[in-house]
Protein backbone atom coordinates (compact mmCIF):
# COMPACT_ATOMS: atom_id res chain seq x y z
CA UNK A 1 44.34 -30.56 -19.33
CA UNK A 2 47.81 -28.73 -19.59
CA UNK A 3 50.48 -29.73 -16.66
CA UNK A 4 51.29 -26.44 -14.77
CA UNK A 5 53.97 -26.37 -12.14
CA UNK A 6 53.09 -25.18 -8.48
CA UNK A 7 54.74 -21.90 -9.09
CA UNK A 8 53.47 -20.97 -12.30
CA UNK A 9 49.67 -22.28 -10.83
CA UNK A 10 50.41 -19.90 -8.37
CA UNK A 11 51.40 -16.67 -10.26
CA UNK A 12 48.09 -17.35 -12.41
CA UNK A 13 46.17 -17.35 -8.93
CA UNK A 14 48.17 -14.04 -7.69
CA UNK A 15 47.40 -12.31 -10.86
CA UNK A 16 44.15 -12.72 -11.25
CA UNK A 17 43.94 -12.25 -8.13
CA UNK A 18 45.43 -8.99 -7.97
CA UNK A 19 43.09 -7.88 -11.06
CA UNK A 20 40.09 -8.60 -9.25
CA UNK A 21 40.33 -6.84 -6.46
CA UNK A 22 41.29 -4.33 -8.20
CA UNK A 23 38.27 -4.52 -10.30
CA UNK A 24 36.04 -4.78 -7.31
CA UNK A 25 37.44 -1.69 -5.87
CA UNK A 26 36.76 0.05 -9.29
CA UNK A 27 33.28 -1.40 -9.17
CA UNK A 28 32.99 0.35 -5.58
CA UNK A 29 33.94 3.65 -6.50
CA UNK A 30 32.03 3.82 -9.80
CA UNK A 31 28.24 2.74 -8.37
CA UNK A 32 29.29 5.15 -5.48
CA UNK A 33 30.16 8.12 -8.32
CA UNK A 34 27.02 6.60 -10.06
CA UNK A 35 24.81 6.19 -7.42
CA UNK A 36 25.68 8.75 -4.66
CA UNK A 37 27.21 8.24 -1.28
CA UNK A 38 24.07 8.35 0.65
CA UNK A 39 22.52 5.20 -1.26
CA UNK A 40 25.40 3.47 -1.33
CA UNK A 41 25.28 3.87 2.66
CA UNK A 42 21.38 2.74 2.52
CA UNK A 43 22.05 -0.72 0.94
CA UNK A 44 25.45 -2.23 -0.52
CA UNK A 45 24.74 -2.01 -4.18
CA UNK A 46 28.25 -2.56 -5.16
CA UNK A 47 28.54 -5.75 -3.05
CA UNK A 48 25.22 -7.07 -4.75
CA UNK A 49 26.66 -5.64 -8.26
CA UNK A 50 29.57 -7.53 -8.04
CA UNK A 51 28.41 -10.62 -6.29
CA UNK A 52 25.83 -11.49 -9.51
CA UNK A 53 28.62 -9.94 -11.85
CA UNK A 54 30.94 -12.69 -10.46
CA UNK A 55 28.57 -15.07 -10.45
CA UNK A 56 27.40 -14.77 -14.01
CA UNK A 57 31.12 -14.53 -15.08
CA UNK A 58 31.71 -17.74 -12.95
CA UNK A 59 28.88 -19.85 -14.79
CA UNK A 60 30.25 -18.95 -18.33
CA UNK A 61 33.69 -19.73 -17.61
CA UNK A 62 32.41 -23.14 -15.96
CA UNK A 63 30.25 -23.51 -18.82
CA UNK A 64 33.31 -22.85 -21.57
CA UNK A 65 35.48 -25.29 -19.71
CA UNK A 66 33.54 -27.88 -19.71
CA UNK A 67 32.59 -27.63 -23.29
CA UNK A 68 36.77 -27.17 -24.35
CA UNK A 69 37.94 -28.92 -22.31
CA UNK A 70 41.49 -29.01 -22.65
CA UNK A 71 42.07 -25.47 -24.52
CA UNK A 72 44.51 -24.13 -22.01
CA UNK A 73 41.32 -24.88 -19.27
CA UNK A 74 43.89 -25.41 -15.96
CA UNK A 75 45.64 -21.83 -16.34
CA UNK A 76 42.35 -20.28 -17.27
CA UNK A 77 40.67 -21.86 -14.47
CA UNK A 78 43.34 -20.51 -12.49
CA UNK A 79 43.51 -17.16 -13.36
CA UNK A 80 40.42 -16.53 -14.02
CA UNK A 81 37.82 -19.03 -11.60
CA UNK A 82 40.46 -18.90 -8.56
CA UNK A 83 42.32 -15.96 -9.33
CA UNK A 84 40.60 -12.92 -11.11
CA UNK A 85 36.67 -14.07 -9.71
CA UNK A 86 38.41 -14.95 -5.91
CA UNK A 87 39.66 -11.96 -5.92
CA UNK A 88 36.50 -10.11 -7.56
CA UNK A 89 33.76 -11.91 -5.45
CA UNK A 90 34.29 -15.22 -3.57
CA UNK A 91 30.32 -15.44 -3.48
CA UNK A 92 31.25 -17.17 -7.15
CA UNK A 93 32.79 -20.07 -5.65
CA UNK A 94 29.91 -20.33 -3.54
CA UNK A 95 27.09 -20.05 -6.01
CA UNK A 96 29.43 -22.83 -8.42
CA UNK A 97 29.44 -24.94 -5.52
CA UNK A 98 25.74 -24.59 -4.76
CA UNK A 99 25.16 -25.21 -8.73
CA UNK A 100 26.83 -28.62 -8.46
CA UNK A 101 25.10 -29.85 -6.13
CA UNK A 102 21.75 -28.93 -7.95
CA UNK A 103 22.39 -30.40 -10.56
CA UNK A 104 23.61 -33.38 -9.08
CA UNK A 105 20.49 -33.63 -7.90
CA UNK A 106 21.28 -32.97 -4.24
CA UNK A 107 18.59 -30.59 -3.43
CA UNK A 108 18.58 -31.64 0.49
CA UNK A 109 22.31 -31.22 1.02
CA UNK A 110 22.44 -27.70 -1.32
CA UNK A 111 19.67 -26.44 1.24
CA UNK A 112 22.06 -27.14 3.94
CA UNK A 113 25.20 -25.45 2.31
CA UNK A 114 23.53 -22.54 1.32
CA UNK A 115 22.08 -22.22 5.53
CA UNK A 116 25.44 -23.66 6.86
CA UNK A 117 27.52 -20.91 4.66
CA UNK A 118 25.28 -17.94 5.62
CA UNK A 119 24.30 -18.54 9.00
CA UNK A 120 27.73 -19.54 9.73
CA UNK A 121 29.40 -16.90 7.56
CA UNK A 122 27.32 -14.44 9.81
CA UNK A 123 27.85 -15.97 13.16
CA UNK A 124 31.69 -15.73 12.70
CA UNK A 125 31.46 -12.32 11.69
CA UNK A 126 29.23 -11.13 14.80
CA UNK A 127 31.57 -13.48 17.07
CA UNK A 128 34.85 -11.53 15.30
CA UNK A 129 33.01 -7.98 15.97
CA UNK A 130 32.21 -8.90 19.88
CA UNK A 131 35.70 -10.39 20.52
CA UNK A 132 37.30 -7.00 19.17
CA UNK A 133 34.71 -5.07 21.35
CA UNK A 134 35.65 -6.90 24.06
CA UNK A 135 39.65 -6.72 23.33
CA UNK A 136 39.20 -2.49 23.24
């Protein structure tokens, strides 16, 4: 594995990052030109699209690092796994995460992170909603 300093790490992260949400956005308005605006307002297609589009994208770049190894794997990991997909979907972290401890063999405790994140995911979000209805 290549030695990147803090700044450059950083600029690979900002980068990508930048590219992805850009990318989701595009992904956005193209299923909404594709689809219509009154699907898109029935179910969130382009959230789904782009959560298993990051998530496939985030298994084959986990699955080409680990095979190369060191072929320039930190600042692609960067840009692309942190950056580009973290800015894209962060639901490819999550479904990494959830892989690893699969395969690890941790069935119990990936039960629990997949509960934890949603359940808790959603309970912040409701809490967030009623504090700013309560703040107007």
């Amino acid at each position: 594995m290549s030695v990147t300093s803090p700044f450059v790490a950083s600029m690979h992260v900002a980068i990508g990052g930048a590219l992805g949400a850009l990318a989701r956005y595009q992904v956005g308005r193209g299923m909404t030109a594709w689809l219509g605006p009154a699907t898109i307002g029935q179910f969130p297609w382009a959230t789904l699209a782009v959560n298993v589009i990051g998530s496939l994208a985030m298994g084959i770049i986990a699955g080409w690092l680990a095979r190369h190894g060191d072929m320039g794997s930190d600042q692609l990991r960067l840009f692309i796994g942190v950056g580009l997909l973290g800015g894209f979907t962060t639901f490819s972290a999550f479904s990494l995460e959830l892989m690893v401890l699969i395969e690890r063999g941790d069935a119990a405790l990936a039960l629990g992170y997949a509960l934890v994140s949603v359940l808790a995911g959603l309970t912040a979000l409701y809490v967030g909603l009623i504090v700013m209805r309560i703040a107007a």
